[in-house]
Protein backbone atom coordinates (compact mmCIF):
# COMPACT_ATOMS: atom_id res chain seq x y z
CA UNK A 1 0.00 0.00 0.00
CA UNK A 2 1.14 3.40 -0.95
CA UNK A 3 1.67 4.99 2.42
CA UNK A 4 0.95 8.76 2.76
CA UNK A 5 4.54 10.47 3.06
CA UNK A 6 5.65 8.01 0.06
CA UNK A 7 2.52 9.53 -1.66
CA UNK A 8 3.84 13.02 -0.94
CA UNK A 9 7.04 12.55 -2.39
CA UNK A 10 5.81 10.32 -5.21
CA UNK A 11 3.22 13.14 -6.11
CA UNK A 12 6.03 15.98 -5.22
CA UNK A 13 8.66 14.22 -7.92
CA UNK A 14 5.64 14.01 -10.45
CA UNK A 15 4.74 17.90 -10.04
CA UNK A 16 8.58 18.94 -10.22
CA UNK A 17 9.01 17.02 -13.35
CA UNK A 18 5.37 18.40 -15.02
CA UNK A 19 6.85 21.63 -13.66
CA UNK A 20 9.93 21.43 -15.96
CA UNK A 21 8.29 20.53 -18.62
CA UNK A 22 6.31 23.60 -18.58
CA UNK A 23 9.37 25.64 -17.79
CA UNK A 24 11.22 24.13 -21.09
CA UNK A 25 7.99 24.69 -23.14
CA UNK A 26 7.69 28.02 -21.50
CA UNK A 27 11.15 29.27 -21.97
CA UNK A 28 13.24 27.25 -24.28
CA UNK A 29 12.72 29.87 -27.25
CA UNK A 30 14.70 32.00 -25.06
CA UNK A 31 17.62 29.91 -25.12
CA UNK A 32 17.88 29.28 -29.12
CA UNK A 33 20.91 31.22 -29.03
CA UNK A 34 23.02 28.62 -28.13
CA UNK A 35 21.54 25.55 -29.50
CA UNK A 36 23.34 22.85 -27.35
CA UNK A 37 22.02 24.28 -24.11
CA UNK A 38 18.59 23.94 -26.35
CA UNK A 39 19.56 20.85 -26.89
CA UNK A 40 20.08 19.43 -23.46
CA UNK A 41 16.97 21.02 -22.26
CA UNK A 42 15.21 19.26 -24.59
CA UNK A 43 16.69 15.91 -23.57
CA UNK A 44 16.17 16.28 -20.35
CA UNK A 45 12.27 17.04 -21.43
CA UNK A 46 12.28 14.10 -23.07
CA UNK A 47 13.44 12.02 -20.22
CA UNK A 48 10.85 13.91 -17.87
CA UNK A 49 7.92 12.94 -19.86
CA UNK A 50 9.26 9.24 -20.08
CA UNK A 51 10.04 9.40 -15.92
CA UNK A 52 6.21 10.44 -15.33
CA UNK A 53 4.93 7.48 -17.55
CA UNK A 54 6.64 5.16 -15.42
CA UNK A 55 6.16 6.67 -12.07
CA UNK A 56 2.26 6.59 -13.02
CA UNK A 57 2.83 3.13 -14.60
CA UNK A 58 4.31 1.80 -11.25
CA UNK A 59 1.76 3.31 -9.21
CA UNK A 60 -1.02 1.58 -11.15
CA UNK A 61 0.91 -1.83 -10.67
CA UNK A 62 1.22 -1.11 -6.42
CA UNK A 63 -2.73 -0.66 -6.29
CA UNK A 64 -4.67 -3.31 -5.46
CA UNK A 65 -6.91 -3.39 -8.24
CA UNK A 66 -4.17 -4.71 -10.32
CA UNK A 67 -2.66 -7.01 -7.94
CA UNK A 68 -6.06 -9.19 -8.33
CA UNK A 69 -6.39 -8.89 -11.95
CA UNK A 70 -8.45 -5.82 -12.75
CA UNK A 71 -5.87 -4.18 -15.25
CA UNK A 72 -8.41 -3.80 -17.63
CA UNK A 73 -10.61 -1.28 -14.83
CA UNK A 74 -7.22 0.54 -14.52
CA UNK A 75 -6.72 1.22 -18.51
CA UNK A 76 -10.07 2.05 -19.08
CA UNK A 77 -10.04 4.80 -16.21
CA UNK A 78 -6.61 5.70 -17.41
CA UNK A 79 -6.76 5.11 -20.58
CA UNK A 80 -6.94 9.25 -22.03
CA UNK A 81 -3.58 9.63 -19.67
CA UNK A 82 -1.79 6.93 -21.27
CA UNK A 83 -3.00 7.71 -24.76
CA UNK A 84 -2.08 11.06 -24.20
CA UNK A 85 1.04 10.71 -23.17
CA UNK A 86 2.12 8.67 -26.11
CA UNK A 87 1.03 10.92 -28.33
CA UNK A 88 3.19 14.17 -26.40
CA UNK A 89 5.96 12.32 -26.03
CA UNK A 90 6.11 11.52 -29.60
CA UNK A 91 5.14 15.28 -30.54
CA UNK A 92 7.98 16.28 -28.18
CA UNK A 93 10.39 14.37 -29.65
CA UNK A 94 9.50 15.27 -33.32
CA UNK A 95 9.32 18.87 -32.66
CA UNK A 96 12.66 19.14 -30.71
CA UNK A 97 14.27 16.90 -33.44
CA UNK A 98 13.19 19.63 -35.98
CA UNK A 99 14.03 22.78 -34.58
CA UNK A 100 17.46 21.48 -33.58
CA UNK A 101 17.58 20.26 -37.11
CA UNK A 102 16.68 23.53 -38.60
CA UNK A 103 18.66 25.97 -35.61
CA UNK A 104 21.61 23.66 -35.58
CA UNK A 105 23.84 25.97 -37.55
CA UNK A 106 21.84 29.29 -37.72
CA UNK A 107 20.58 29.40 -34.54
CA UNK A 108 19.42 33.19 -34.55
CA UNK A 109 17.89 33.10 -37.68
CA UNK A 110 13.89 32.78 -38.04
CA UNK A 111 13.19 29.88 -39.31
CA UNK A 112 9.51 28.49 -38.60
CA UNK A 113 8.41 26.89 -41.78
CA UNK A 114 4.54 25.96 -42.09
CA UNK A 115 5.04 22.43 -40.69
CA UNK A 116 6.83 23.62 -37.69
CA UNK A 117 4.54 25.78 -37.10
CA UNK A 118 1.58 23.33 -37.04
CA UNK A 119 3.80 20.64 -35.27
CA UNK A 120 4.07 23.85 -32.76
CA UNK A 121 0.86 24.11 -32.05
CA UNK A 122 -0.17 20.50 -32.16
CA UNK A 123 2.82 19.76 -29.57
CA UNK A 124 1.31 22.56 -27.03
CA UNK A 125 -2.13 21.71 -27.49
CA UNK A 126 -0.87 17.92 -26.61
CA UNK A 127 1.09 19.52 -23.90
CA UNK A 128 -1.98 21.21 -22.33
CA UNK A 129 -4.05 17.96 -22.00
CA UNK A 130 -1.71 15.69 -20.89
CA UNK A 131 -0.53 18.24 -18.04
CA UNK A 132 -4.31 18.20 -17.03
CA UNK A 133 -4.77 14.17 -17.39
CA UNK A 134 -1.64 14.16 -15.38
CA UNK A 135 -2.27 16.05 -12.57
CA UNK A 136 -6.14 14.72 -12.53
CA UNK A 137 -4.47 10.93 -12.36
CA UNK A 138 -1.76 11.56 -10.05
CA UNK A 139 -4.09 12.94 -7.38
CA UNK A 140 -6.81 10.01 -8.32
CA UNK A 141 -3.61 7.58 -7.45
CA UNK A 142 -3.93 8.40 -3.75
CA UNK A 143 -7.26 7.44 -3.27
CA UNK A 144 -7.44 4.75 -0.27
CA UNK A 145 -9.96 2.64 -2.13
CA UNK A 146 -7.58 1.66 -5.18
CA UNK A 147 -5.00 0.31 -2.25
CA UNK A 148 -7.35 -1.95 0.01
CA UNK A 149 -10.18 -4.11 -0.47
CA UNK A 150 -13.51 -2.50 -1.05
CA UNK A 151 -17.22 -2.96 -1.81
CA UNK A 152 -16.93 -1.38 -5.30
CA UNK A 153 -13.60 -3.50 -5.98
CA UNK A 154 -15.96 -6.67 -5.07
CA UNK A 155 -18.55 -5.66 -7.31
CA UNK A 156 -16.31 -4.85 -11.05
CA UNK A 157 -14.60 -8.42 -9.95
CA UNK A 158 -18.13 -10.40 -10.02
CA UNK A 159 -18.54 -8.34 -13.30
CA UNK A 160 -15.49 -9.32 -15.03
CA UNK A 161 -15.76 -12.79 -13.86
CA UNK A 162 -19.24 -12.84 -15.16
């Protein structure tokens, strides 16, 4: 069971790393004029996003719905989280992987072509759901009920067994 000061600092390590991420999305225009300090801000993005997917993924696997076989109640009430952060990962990656293509050598000149530019937006509009999904399902992990046994949990296990 996921005791309340590990919760703390489980849901404290998940807020600094969504908290960086929004700093680098925030800020990292700022920084374009030396592209490998771009660079390793966006690699360390990268590895945020991927740290919060498996900090959420090992908190589903402590509760006790999946310790007695309910993983598909757990996908299905996470299932917009995981989807979601997939798909902004894989924006992430694309987009830094083109603008440190493009800004590489020129790194103070403008150069946004039309794809970027809708990558751009698709990337923040990604980045804006998944930070609410997130924070929604990281809170929703400390709920008692998922850790013991419950009425509720009795009643979806007759229904899958059924």
């Amino acid at each position: 069971m996921l005791q309340t000061g590990n919760y703390s600092l489980v849901l404290l390590i998940q807020l600094t790393l969504l908290a960086y991420d929004l700093f680098v999305n925030s800020f990292s225009e700022l920084l374009r004029g030396e592209p490998v300090i771009q660079l390793v801000l966006f690699i360390i993005q990268d590895i945020a996003i991927l740290f919060n997917v498996i900090i959420i993924l090992l908190m589903m696997f402590n509760t006790y719905v999946f310790q007695v076989g309910l993983v598909s109640l757990l996908l299905e009430r996470f299932r917009a989280l995981l989807m979601f952060s997939a798909l902004y990962l894989t924006l992430s990656i694309c987009f830094h992987c083109w603008v440190m293509n493009l800004r590489w050598l020129a790194s103070n000149r403008f150069v946004w072509t039309d794809g970027l530019e809708a990558l751009f937006v698709f990337q923040r509009t990604a980045a804006v759901l998944y930070y609410y999904l997130y924070k929604r399902t990281a809170e929703y992990m400390g709920d008692p009920r998922l850790y013991e046994d419950s009425l509720w949990l009795r009643d979806a296990f007759a229904r899958a067994r059924q």
